[in-house]
C-alpha atoms as a PDB file:
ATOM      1  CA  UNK A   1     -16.893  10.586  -6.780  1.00  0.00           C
ATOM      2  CA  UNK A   2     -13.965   9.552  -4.657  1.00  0.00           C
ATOM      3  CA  UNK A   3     -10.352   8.972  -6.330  1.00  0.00           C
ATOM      4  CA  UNK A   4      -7.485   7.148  -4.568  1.00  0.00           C
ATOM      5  CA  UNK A   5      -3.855   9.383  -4.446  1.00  0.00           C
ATOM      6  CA  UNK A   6      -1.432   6.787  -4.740  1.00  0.00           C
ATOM      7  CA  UNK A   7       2.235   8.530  -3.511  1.00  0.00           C
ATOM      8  CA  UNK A   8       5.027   7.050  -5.533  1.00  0.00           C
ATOM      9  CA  UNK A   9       8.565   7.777  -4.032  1.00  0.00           C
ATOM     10  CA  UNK A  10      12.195   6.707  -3.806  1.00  0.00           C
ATOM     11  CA  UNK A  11      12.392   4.817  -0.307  1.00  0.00           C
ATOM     12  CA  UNK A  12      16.253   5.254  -0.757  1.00  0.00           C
ATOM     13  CA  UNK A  13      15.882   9.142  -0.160  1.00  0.00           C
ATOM     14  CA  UNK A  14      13.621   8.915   2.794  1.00  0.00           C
ATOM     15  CA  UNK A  15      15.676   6.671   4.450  1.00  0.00           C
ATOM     16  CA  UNK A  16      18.652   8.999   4.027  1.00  0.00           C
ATOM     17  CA  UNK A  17      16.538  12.254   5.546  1.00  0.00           C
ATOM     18  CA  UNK A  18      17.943  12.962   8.610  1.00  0.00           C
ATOM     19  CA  UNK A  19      15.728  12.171  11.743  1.00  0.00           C
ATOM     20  CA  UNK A  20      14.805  16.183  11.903  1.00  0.00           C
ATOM     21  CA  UNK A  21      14.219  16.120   8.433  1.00  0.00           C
ATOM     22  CA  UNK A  22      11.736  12.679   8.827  1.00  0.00           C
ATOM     23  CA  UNK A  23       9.863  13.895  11.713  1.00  0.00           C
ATOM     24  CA  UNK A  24       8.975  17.045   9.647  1.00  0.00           C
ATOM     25  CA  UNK A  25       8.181  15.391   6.245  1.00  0.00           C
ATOM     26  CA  UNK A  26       5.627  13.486   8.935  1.00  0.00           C
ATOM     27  CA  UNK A  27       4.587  16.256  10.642  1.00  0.00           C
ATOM     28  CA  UNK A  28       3.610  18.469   7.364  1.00  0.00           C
ATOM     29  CA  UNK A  29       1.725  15.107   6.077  1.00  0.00           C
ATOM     30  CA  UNK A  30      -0.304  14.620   9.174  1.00  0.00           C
ATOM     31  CA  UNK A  31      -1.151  18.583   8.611  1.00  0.00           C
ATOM     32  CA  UNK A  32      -2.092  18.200   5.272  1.00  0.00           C
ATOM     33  CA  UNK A  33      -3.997  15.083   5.823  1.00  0.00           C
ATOM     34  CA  UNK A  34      -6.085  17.546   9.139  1.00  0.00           C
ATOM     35  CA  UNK A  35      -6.561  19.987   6.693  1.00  0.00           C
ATOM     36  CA  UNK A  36      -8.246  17.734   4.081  1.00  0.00           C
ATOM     37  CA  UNK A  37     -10.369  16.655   6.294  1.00  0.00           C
ATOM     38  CA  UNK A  38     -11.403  19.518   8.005  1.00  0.00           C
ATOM     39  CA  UNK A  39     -12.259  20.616   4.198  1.00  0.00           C
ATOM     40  CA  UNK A  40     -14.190  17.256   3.883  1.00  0.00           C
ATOM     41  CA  UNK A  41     -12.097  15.930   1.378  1.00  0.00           C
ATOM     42  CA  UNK A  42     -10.251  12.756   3.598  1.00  0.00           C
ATOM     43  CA  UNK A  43     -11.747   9.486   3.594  1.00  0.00           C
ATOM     44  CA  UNK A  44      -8.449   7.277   4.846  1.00  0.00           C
ATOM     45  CA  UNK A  45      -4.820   8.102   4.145  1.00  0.00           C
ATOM     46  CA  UNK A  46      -2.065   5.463   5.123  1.00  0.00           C
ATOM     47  CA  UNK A  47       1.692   5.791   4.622  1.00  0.00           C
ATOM     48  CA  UNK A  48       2.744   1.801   3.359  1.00  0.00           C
ATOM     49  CA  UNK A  49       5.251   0.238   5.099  1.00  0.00           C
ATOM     50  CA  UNK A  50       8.356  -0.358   2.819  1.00  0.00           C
ATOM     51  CA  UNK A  51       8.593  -2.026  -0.457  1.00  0.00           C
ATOM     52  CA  UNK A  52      10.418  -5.232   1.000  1.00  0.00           C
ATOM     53  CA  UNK A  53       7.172  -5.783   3.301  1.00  0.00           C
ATOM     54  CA  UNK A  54       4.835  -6.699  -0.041  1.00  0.00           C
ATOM     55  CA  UNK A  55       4.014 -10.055  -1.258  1.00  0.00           C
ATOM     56  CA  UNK A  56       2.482 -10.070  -4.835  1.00  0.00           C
ATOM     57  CA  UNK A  57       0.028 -12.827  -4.995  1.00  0.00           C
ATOM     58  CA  UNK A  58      -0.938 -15.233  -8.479  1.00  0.00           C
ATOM     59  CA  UNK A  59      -3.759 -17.438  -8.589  1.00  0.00           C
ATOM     60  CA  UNK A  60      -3.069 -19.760 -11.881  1.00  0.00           C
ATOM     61  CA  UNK A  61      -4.589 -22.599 -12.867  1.00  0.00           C
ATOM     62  CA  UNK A  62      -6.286 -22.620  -9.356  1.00  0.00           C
ATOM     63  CA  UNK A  63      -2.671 -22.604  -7.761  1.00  0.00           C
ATOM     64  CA  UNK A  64      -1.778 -19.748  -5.455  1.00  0.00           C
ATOM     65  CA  UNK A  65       1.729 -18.293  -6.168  1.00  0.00           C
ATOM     66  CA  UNK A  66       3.612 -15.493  -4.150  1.00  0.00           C
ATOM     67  CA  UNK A  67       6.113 -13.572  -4.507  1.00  0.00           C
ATOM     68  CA  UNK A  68       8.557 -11.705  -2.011  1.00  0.00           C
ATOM     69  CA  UNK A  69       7.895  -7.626  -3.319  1.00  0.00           C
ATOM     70  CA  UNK A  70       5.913  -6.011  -5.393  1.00  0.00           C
ATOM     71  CA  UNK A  71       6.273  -7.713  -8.552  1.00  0.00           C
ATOM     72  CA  UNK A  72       3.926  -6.808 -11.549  1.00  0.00           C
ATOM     73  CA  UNK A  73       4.811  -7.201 -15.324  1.00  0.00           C
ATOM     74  CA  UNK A  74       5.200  -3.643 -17.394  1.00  0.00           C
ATOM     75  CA  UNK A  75       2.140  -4.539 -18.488  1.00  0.00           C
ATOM     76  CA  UNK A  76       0.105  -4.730 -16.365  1.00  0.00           C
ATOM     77  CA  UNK A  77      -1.506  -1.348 -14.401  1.00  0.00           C
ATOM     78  CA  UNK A  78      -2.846  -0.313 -10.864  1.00  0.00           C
ATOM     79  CA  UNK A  79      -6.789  -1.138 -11.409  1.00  0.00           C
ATOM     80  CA  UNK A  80      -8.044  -0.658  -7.717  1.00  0.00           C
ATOM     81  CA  UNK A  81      -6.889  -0.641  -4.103  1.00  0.00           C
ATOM     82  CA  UNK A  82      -8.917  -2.993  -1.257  1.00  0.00           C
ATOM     83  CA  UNK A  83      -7.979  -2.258   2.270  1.00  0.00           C
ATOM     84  CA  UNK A  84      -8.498  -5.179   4.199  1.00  0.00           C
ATOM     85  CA  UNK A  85      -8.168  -6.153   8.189  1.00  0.00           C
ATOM     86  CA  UNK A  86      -6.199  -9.627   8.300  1.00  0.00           C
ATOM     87  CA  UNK A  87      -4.493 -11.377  11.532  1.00  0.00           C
ATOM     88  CA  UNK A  88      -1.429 -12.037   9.776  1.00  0.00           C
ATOM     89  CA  UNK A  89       0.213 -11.697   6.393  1.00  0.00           C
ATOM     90  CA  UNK A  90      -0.793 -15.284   5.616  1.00  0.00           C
ATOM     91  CA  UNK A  91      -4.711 -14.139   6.340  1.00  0.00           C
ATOM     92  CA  UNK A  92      -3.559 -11.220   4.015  1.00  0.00           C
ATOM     93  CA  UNK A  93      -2.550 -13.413   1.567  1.00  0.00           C
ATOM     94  CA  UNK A  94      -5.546 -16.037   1.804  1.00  0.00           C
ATOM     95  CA  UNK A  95      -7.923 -12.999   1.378  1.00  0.00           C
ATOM     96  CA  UNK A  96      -6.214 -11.398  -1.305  1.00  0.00           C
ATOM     97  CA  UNK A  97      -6.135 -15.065  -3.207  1.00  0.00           C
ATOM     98  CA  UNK A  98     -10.068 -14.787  -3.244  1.00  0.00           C
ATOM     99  CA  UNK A  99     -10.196 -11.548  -5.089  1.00  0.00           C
ATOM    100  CA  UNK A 100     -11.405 -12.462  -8.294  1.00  0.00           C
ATOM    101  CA  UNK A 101      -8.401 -10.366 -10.070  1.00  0.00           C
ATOM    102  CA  UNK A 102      -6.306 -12.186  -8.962  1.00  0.00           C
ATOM    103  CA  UNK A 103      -6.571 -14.786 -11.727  1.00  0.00           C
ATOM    104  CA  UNK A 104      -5.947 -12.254 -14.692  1.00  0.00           C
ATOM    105  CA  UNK A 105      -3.655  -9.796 -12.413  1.00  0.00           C
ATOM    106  CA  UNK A 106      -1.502  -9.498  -9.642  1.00  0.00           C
ATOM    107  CA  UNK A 107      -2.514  -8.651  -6.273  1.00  0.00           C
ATOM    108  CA  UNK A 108       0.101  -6.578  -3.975  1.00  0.00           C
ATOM    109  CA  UNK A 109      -0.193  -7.469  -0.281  1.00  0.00           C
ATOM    110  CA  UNK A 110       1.499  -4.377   1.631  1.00  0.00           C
ATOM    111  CA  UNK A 111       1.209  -3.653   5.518  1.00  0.00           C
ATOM    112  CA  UNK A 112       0.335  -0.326   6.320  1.00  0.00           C
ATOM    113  CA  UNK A 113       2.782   1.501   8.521  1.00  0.00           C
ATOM    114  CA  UNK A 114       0.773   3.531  11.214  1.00  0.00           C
ATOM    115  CA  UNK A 115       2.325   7.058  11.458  1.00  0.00           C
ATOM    116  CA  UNK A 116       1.947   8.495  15.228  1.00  0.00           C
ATOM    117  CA  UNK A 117       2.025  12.568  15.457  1.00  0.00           C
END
């Protein structure tokens, strides 16, 4: 069975971590993430790049609607997570349009932000 960690922060605080502070947050991740899968837990881990980058997308009434952020109503929950290869954040958008989910839901389009060691 696999399960998906999904890492809820507050950007704000990163972003005010000094840069010794940043490059050892990273540094203790990429560790973590080595150690999981030298254990043979790790299938893929990806730090997202920030909040501003996402576009939610709508498909209503056979219209496709977007919208700058992650935007989701209170009711509505995290149901599943498809990692995708697009050229461009309007591929990204034109794939995520087709998931079927998207007509009762919300998809989040996000880039992910490659972390170097």
């Amino acid at each position: 069975m696999k399960y998906i960690c999904l890492v809820y922060l507050v950007e704000s605080d990163m972003g005010a971590m000094t840069k010794r502070d940043a490059d050892l947050c990273t540094a203790e991740s990429l560790a973590y993430d080595d150690a999981l899968r030298r254990a043979g837990h790790l299938v893929v881990a990806h730090a997202l790049q920030p909040v501003e980058t996402a576009t939610t997308v709508r498909v209503r009434g056979g219209k496709l609607f977007t919208t700058d952020g992650p935007f989701a109503e209170t009711k509505e929950q995290l149901g599943g997570f498809i990692l995708i290869e697009a050229r461009d954040l309007n591929e990204a958008i034109q794939v995520a349009a087709r998931i079927p989910l998207a007509r009762r839901g919300s998809i989040e389009v996000r880039p992910i932000r490659e972390l170097c060691p």
